[in-house]
C-alpha atoms as a PDB file:
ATOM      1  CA  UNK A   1    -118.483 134.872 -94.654  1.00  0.00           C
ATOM      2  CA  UNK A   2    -116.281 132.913 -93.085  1.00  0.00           C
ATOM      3  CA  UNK A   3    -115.330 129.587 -92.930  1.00  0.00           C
ATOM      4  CA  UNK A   4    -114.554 129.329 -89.303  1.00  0.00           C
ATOM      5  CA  UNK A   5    -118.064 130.456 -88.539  1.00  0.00           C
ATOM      6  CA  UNK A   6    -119.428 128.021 -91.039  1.00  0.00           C
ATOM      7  CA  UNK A   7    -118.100 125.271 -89.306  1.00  0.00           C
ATOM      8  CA  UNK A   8    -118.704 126.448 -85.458  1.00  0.00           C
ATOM      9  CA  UNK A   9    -122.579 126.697 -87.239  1.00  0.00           C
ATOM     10  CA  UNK A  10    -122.713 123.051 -88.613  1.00  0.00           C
ATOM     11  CA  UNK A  11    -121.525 121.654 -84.854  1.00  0.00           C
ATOM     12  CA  UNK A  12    -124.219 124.184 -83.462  1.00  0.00           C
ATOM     13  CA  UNK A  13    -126.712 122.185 -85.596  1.00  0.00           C
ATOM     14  CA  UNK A  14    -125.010 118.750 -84.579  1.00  0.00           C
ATOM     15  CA  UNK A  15    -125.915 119.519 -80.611  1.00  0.00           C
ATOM     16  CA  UNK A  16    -128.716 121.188 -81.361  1.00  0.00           C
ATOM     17  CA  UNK A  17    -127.743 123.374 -78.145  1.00  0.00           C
ATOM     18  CA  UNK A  18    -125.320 126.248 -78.220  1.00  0.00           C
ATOM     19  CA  UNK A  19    -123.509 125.381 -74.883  1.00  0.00           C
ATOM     20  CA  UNK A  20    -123.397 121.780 -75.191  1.00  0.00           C
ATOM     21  CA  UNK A  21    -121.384 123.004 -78.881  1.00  0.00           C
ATOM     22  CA  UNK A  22    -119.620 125.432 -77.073  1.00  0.00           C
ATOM     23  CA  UNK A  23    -118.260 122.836 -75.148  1.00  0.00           C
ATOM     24  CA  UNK A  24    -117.307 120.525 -77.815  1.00  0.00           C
ATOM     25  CA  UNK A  25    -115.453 123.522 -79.243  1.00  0.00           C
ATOM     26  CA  UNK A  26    -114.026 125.227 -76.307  1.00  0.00           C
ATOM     27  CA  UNK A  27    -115.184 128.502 -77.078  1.00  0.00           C
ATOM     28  CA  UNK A  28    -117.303 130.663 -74.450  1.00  0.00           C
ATOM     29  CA  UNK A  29    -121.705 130.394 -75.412  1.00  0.00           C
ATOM     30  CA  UNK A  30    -120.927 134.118 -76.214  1.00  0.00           C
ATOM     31  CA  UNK A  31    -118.522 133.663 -78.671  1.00  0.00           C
ATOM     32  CA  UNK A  32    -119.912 131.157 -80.312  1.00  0.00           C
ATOM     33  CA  UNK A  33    -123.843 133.235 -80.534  1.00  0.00           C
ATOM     34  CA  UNK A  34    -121.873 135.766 -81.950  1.00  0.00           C
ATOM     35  CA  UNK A  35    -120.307 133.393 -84.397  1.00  0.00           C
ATOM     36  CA  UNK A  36    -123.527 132.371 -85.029  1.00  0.00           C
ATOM     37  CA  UNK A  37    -125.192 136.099 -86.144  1.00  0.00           C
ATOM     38  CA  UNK A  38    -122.050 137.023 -88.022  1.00  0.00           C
ATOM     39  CA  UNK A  39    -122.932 134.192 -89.928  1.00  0.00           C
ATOM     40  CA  UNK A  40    -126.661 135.206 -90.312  1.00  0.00           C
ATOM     41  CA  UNK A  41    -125.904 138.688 -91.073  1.00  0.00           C
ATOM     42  CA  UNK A  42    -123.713 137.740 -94.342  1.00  0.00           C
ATOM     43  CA  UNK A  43    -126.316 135.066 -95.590  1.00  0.00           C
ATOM     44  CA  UNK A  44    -128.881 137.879 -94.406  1.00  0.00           C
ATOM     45  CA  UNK A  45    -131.417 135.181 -92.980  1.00  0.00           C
ATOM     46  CA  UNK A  46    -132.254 133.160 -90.238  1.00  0.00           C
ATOM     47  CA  UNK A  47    -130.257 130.211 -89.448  1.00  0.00           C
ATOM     48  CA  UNK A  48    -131.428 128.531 -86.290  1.00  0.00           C
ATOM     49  CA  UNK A  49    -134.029 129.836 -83.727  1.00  0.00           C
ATOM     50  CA  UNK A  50    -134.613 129.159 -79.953  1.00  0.00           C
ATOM     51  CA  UNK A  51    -136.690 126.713 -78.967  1.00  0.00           C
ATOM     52  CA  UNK A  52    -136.965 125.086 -75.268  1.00  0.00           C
ATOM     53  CA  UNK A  53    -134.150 122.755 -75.193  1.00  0.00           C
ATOM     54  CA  UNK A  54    -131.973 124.568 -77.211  1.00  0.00           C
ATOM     55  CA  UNK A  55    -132.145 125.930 -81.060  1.00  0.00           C
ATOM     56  CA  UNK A  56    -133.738 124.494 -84.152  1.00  0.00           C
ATOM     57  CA  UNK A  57    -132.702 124.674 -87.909  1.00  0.00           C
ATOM     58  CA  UNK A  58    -134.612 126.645 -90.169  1.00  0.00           C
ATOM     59  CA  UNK A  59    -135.152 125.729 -93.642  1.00  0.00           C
ATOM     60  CA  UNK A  60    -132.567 127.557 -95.131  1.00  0.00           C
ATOM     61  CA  UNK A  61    -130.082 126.318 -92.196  1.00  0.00           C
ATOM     62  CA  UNK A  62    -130.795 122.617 -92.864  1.00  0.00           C
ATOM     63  CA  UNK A  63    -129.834 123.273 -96.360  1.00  0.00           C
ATOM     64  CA  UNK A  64    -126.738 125.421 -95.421  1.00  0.00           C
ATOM     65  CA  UNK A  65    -125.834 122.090 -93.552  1.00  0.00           C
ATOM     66  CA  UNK A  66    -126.129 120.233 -96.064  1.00  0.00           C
ATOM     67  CA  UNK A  67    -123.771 121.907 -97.788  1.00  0.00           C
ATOM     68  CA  UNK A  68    -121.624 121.915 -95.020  1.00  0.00           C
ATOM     69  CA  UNK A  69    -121.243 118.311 -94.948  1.00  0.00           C
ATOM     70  CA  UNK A  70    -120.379 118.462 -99.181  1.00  0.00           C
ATOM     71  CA  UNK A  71    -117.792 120.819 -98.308  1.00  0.00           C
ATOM     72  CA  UNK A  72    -116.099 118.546 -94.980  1.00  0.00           C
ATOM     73  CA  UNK A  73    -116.292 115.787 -97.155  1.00  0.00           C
ATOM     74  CA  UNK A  74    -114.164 118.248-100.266  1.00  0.00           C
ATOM     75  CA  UNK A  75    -111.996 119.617 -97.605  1.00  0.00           C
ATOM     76  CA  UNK A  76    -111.178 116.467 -96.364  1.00  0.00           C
ATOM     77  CA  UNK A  77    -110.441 115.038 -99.960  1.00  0.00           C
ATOM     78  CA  UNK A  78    -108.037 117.879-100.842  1.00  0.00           C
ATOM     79  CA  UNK A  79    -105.741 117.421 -97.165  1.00  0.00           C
ATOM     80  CA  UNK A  80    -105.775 113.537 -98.843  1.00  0.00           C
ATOM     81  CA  UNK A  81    -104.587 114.753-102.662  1.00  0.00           C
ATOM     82  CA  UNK A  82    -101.977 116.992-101.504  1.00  0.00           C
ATOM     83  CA  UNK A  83    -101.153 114.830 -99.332  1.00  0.00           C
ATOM     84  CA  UNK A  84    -100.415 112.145-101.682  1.00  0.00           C
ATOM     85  CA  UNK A  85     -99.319 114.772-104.123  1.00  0.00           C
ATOM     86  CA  UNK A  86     -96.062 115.081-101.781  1.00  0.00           C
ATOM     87  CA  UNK A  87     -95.942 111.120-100.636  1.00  0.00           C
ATOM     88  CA  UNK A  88     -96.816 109.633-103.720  1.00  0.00           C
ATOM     89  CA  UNK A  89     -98.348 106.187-102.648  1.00  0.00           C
ATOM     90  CA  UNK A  90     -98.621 106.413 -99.631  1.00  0.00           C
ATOM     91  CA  UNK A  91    -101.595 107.013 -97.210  1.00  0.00           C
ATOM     92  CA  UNK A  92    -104.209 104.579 -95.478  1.00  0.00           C
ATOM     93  CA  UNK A  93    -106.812 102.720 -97.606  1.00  0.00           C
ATOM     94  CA  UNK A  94    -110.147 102.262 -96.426  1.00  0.00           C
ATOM     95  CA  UNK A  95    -112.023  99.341 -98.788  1.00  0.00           C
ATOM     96  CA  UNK A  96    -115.021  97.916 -98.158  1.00  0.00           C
ATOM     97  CA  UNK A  97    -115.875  94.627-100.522  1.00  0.00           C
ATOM     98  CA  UNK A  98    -118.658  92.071-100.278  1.00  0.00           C
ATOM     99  CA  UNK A  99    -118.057  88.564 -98.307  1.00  0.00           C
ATOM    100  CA  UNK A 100    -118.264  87.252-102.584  1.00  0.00           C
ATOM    101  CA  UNK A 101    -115.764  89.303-103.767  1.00  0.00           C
ATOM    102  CA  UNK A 102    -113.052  89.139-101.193  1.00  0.00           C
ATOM    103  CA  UNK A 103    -112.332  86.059-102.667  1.00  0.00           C
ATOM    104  CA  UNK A 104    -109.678  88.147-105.267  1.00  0.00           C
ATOM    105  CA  UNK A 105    -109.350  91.241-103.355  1.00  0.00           C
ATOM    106  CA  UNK A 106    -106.378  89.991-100.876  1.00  0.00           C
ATOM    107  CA  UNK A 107    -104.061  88.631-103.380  1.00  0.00           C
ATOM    108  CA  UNK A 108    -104.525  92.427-105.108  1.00  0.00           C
ATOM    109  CA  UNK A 109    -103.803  93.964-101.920  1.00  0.00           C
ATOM    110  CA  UNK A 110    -101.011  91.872-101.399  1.00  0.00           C
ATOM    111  CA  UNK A 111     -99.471  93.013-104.285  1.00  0.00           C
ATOM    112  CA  UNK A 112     -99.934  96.661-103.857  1.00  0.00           C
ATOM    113  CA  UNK A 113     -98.675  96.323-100.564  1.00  0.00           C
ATOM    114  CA  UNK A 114     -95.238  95.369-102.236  1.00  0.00           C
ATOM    115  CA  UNK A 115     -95.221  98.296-104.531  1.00  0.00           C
ATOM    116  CA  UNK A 116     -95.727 100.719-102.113  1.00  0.00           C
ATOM    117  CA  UNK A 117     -94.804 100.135 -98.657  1.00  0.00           C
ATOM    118  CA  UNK A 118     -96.416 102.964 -97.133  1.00  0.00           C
ATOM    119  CA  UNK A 119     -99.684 102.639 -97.893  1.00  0.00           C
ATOM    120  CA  UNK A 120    -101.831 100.760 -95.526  1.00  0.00           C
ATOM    121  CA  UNK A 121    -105.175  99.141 -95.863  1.00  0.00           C
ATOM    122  CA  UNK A 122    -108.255  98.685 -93.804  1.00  0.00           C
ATOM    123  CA  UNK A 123    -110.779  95.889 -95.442  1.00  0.00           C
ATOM    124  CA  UNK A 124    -114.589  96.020 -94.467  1.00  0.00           C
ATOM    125  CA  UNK A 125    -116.401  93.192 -95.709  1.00  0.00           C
ATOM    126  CA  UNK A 126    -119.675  93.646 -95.907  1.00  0.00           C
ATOM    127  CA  UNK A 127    -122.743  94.228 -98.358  1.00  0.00           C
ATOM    128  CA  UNK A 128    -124.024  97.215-100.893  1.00  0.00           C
ATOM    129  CA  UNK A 129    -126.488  98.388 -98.206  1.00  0.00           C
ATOM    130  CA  UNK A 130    -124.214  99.214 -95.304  1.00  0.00           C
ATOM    131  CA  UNK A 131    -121.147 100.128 -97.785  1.00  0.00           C
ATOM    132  CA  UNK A 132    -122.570 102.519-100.108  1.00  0.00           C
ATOM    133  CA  UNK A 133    -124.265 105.168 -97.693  1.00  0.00           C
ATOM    134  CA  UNK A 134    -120.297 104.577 -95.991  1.00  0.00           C
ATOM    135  CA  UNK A 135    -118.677 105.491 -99.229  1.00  0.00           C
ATOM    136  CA  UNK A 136    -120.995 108.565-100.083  1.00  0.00           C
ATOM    137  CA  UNK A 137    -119.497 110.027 -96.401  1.00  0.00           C
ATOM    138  CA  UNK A 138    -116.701 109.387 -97.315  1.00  0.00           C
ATOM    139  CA  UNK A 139    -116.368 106.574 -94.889  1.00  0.00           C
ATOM    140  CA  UNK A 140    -114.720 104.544 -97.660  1.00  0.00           C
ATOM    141  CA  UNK A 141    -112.409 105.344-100.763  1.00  0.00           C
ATOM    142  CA  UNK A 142    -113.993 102.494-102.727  1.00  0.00           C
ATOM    143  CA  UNK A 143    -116.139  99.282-103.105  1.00  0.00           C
ATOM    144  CA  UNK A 144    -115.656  96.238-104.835  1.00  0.00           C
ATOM    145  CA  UNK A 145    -119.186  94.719-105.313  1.00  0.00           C
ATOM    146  CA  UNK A 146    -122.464  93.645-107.438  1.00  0.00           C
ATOM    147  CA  UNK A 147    -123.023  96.761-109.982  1.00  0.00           C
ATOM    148  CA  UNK A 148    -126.437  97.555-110.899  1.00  0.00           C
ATOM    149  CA  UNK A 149    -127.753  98.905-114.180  1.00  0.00           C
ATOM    150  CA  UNK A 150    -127.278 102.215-113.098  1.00  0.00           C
ATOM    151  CA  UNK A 151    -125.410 103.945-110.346  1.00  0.00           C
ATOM    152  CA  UNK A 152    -126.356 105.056-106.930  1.00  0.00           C
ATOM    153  CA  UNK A 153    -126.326 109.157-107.384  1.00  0.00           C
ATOM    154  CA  UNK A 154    -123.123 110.616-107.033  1.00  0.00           C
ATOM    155  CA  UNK A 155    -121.302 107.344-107.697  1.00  0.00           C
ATOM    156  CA  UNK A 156    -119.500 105.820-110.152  1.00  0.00           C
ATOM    157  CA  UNK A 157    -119.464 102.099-111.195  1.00  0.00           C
ATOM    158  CA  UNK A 158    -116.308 100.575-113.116  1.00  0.00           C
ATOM    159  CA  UNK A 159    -116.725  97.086-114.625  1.00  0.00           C
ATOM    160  CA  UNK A 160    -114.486  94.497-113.260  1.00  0.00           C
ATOM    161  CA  UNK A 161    -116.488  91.557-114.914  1.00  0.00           C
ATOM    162  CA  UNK A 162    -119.259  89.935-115.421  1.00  0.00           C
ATOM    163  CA  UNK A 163    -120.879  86.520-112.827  1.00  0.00           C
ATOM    164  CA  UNK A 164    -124.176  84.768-112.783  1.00  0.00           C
ATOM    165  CA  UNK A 165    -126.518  84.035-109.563  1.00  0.00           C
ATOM    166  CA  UNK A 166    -127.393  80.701-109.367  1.00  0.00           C
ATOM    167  CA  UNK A 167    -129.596  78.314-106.829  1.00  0.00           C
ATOM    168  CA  UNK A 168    -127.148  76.037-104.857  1.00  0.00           C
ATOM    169  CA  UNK A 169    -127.233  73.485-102.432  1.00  0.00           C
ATOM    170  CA  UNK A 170    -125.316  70.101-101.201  1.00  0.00           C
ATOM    171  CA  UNK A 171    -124.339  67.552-103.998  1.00  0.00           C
ATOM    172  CA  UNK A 172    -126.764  65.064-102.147  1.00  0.00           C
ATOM    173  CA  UNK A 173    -129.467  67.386-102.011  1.00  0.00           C
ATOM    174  CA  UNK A 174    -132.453  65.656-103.650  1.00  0.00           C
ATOM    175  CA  UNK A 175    -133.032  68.241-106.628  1.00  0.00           C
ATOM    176  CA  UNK A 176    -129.172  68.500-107.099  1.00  0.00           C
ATOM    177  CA  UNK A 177    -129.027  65.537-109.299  1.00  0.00           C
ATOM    178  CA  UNK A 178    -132.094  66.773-111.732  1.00  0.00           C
ATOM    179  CA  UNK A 179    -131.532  68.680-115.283  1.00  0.00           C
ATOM    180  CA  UNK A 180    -134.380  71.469-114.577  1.00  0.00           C
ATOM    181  CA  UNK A 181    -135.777  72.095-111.275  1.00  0.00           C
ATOM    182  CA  UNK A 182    -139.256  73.912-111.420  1.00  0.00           C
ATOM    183  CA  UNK A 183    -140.415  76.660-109.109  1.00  0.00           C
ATOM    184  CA  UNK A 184    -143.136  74.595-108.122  1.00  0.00           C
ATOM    185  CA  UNK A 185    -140.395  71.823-106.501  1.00  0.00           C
ATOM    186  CA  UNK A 186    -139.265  74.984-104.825  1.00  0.00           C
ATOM    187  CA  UNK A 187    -142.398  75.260-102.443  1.00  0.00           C
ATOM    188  CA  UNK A 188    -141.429  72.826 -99.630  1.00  0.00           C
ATOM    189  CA  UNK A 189    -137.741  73.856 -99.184  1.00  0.00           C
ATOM    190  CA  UNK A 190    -136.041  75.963 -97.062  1.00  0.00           C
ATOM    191  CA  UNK A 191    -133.365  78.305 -97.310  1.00  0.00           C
ATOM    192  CA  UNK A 192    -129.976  79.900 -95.742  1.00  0.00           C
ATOM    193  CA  UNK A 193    -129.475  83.178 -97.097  1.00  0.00           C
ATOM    194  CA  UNK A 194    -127.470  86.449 -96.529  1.00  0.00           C
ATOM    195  CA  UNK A 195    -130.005  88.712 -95.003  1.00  0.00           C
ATOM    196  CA  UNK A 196    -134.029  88.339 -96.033  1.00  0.00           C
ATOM    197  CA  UNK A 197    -133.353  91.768 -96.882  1.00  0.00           C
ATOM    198  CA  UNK A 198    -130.311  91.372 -99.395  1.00  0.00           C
ATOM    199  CA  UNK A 199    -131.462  91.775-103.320  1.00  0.00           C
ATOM    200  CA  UNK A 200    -130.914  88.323-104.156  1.00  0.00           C
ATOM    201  CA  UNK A 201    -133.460  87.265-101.395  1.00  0.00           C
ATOM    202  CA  UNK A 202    -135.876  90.122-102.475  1.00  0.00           C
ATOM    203  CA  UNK A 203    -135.323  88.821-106.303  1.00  0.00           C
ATOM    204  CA  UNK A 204    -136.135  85.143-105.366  1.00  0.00           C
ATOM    205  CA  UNK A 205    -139.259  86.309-103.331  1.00  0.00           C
ATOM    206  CA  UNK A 206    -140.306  88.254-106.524  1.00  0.00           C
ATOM    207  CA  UNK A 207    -140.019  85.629-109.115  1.00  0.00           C
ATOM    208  CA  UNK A 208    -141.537  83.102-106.573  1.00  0.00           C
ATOM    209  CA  UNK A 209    -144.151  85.462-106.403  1.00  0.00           C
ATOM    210  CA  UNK A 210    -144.496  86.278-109.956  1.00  0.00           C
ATOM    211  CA  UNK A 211    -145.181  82.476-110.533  1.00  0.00           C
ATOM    212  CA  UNK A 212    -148.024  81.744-107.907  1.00  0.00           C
ATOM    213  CA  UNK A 213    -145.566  80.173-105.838  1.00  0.00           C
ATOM    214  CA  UNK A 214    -145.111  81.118-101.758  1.00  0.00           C
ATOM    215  CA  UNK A 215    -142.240  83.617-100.445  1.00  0.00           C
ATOM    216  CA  UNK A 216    -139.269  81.661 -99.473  1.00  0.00           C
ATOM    217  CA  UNK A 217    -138.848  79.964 -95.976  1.00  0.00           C
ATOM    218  CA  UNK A 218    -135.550  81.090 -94.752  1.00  0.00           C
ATOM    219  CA  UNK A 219    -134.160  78.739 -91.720  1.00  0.00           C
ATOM    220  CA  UNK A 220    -131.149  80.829 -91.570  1.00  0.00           C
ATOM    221  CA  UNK A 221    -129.564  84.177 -92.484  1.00  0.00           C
ATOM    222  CA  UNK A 222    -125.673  84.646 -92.609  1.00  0.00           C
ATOM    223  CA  UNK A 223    -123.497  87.625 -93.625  1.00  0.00           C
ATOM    224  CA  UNK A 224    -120.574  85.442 -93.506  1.00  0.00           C
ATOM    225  CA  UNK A 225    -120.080  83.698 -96.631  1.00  0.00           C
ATOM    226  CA  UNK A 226    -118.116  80.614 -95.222  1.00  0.00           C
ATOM    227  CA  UNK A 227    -120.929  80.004 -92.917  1.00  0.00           C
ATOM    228  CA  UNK A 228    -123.584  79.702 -95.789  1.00  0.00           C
ATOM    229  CA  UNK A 229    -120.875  77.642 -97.479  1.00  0.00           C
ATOM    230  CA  UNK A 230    -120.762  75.176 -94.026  1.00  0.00           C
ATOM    231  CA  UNK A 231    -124.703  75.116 -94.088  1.00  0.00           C
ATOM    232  CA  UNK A 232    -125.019  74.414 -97.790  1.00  0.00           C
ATOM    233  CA  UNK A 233    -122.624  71.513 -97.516  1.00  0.00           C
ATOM    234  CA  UNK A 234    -124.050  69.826 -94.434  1.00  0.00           C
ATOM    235  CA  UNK A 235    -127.828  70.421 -94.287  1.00  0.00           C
ATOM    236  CA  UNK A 236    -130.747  70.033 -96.960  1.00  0.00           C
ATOM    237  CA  UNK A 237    -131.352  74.195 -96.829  1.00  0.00           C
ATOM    238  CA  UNK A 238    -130.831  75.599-100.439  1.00  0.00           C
ATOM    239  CA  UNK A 239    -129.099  78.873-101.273  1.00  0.00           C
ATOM    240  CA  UNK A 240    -128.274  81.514-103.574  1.00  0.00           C
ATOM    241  CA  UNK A 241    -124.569  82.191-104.681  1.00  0.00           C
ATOM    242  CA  UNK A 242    -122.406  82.680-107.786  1.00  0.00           C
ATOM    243  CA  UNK A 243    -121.012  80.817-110.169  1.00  0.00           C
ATOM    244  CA  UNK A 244    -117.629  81.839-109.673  1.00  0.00           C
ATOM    245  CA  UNK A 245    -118.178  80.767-106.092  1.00  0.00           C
ATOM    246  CA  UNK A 246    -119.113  77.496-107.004  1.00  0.00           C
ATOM    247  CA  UNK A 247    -115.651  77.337-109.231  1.00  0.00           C
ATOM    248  CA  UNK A 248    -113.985  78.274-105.931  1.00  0.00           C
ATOM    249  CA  UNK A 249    -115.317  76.612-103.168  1.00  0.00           C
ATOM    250  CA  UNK A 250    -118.042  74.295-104.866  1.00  0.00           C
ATOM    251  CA  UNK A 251    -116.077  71.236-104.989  1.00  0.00           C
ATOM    252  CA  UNK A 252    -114.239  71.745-101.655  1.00  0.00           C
ATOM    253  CA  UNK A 253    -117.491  71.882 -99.418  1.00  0.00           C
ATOM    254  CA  UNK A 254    -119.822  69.770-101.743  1.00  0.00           C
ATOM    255  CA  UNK A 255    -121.882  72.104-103.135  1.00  0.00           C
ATOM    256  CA  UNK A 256    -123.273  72.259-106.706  1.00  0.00           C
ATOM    257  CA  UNK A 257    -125.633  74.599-109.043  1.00  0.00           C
ATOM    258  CA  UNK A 258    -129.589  73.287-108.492  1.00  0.00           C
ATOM    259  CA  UNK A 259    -130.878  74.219-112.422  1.00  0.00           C
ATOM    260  CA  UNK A 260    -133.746  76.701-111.651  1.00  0.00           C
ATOM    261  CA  UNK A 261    -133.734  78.477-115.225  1.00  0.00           C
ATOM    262  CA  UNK A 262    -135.895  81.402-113.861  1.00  0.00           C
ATOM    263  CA  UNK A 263    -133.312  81.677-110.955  1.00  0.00           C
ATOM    264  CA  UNK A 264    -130.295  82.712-112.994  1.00  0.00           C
ATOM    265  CA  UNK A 265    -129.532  86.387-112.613  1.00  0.00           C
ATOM    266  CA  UNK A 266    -126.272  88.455-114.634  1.00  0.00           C
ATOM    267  CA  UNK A 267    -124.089  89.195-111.747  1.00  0.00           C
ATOM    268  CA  UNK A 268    -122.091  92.105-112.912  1.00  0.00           C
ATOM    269  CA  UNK A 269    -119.049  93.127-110.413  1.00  0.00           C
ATOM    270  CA  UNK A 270    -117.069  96.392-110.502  1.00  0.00           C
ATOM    271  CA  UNK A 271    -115.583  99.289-108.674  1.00  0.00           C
ATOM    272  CA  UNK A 272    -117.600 101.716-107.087  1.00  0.00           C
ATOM    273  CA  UNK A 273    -116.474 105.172-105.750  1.00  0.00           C
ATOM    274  CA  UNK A 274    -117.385 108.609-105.653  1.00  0.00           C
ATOM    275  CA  UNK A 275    -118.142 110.421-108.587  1.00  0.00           C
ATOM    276  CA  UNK A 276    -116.811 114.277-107.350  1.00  0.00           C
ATOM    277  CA  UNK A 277    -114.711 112.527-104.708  1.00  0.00           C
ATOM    278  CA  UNK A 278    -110.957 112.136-104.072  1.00  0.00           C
ATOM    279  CA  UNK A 279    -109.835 108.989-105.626  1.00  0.00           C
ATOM    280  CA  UNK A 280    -106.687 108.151-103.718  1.00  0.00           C
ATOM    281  CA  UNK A 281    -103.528 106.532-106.415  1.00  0.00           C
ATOM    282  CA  UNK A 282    -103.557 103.714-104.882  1.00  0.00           C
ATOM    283  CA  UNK A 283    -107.115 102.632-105.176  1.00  0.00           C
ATOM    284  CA  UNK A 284    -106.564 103.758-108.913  1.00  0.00           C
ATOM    285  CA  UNK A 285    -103.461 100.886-108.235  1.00  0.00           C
ATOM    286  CA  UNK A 286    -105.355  98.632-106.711  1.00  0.00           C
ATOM    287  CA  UNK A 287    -108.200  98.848-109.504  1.00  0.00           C
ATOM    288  CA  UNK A 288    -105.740  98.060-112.282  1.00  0.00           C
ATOM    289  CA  UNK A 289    -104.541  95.212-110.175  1.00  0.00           C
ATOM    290  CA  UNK A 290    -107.607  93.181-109.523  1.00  0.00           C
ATOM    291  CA  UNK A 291    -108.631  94.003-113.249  1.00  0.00           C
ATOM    292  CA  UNK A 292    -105.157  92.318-114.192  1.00  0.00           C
ATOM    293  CA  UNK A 293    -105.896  89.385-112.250  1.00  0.00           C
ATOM    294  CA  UNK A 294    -109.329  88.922-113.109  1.00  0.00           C
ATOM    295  CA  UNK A 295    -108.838  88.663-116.829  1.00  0.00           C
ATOM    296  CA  UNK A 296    -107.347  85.630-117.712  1.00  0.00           C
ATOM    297  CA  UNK A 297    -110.763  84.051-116.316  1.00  0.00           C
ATOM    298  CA  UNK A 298    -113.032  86.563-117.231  1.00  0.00           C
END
């Protein structure tokens, strides 16, 4: 077996044609047939077979591709490690962190990017549902985010520290000023959230739920975190953030902590990468760095 015919089989299976894959490689249909049944032969099975528009997996190819993809991904983090092996810290970072958490995450970067001025960084901000499936491809070397009680399989989660969820909304909201809010006072309210698909909106719909109350009425969803924070401050639409975020920016925009009790939610926050992946040194760097900074107020 070869590995050149492995990987001319895992672009066959990408086009799902063999010429339109013998044109992405620049080999001759022949050839690449041929490459095909060589292929076939040593696995002694069926791979892909002809259909009208071209050929179709088998079950034993779709989980030779599968494999495939494990062993891009491996090939790809070993060019990185000896790589680095030679450069030392060096290389190009890709991070993705959620619009909470890049609150820390520059001045970390910043400070990396003194020790070693060859690396390079690329920052996706963004949320748990679009980064992890990135960093599983390898998309990403790691993500700075919510942790949940256990990881997502084949990751690993390392504790940064530890944040609450909270209800928020202006300072001259008219629950902002009360001790305990109840659900109930909940019911006629509306809200700005992330996405009505993030956790924290799925978590309030649940407890509302839970307690005979009606799902949230979201007037407005936001990824960006400074445009919740401009809503919040200016409008009577309530919200969900953290109280770390209300240490930060609470005061500056307005905004204060409305005291639902069955709204408060542990918030842990770590590192998340790869568990058989490539960790790059300077993510391990970077890591260290952010945990340094984040424990005189942890």
């Amino acid at each position: 077996m070869e590995l050149r015919d492995i990987e001319y089989f895992a672009v066959v299976a990408e086009h799902g044609n063999i010429r339109r894959a013998s044109e992405a490689l620049d080999l001759s249909p022949a050839a690449l047939s041929k490459s095909v049944r060589r292929l076939e032969a040593s696995l002694q099975t069926k791979l892909v077979r002809r259909v009208p528009k071209g050929v179709q997996l088998t079950a034993v190819g779709a989980a030779l591709l599968e494999h495939v993809s494990r062993l891009r991904l491996t090939m790809s983090d070993v060019v990185r490690e000896a790589r680095d092996l030679t450069a030392g810290f060096a290389g190009h970072l890709h991070i993705g962190v959620s619009p909470i958490e890049c609150e820390d995450l520059p001045a970390a970067c910043a400070r990396l990017l003194m020790e070693a001025p060859k690396v390079s960084i690329e920052l996706e901000v963004n949320d748990n549902d679009v980064m992890l499936p990135q960093l599983c491809k390898g998309e990403l070397d790691v993500v700075f985010n919510f942790i949940g009680a256990a990881p997502r399989p084949g990751t690993v989660h390392e504790h940064l520290y530890d944040d609450e969820l909270v209800v928020c909304a202006s300072a001259k909201h008219r629950l902002a000023k009360a001790r305990r809010v109840p659900l109930a006072d909940l019911e006629r309210e509306r809200w700005a959230v992330e996405s009505s698909r993030h956790l924290w909106v799925q978590t309030l719909a649940h407890v509302l739920r839970d307690n005979g109350c009606p799902p949230p009425n979201i007037a407005m969803q936001a990824r960006s975190l400074r445009a919740r924070l401009q809503l919040w401050s200016c409008t009577d639409l309530l919200g969900l953030t953290t109280k770390r975020i209300l240490r930060q920016a609470g005061t500056p925009f307005g905004i204060k902590e409305i005291a639902v009790a069955e709204l408060r939610r542990a918030r842990p926050v770590g590192a998340i990468y790869r568990k058989e992946g490539y960790l790059p040194p300077a993510a391990r760097r970077l890591i260290e760095l952010l945990k340094a900074r984040l424990a005189p107020s942890v």
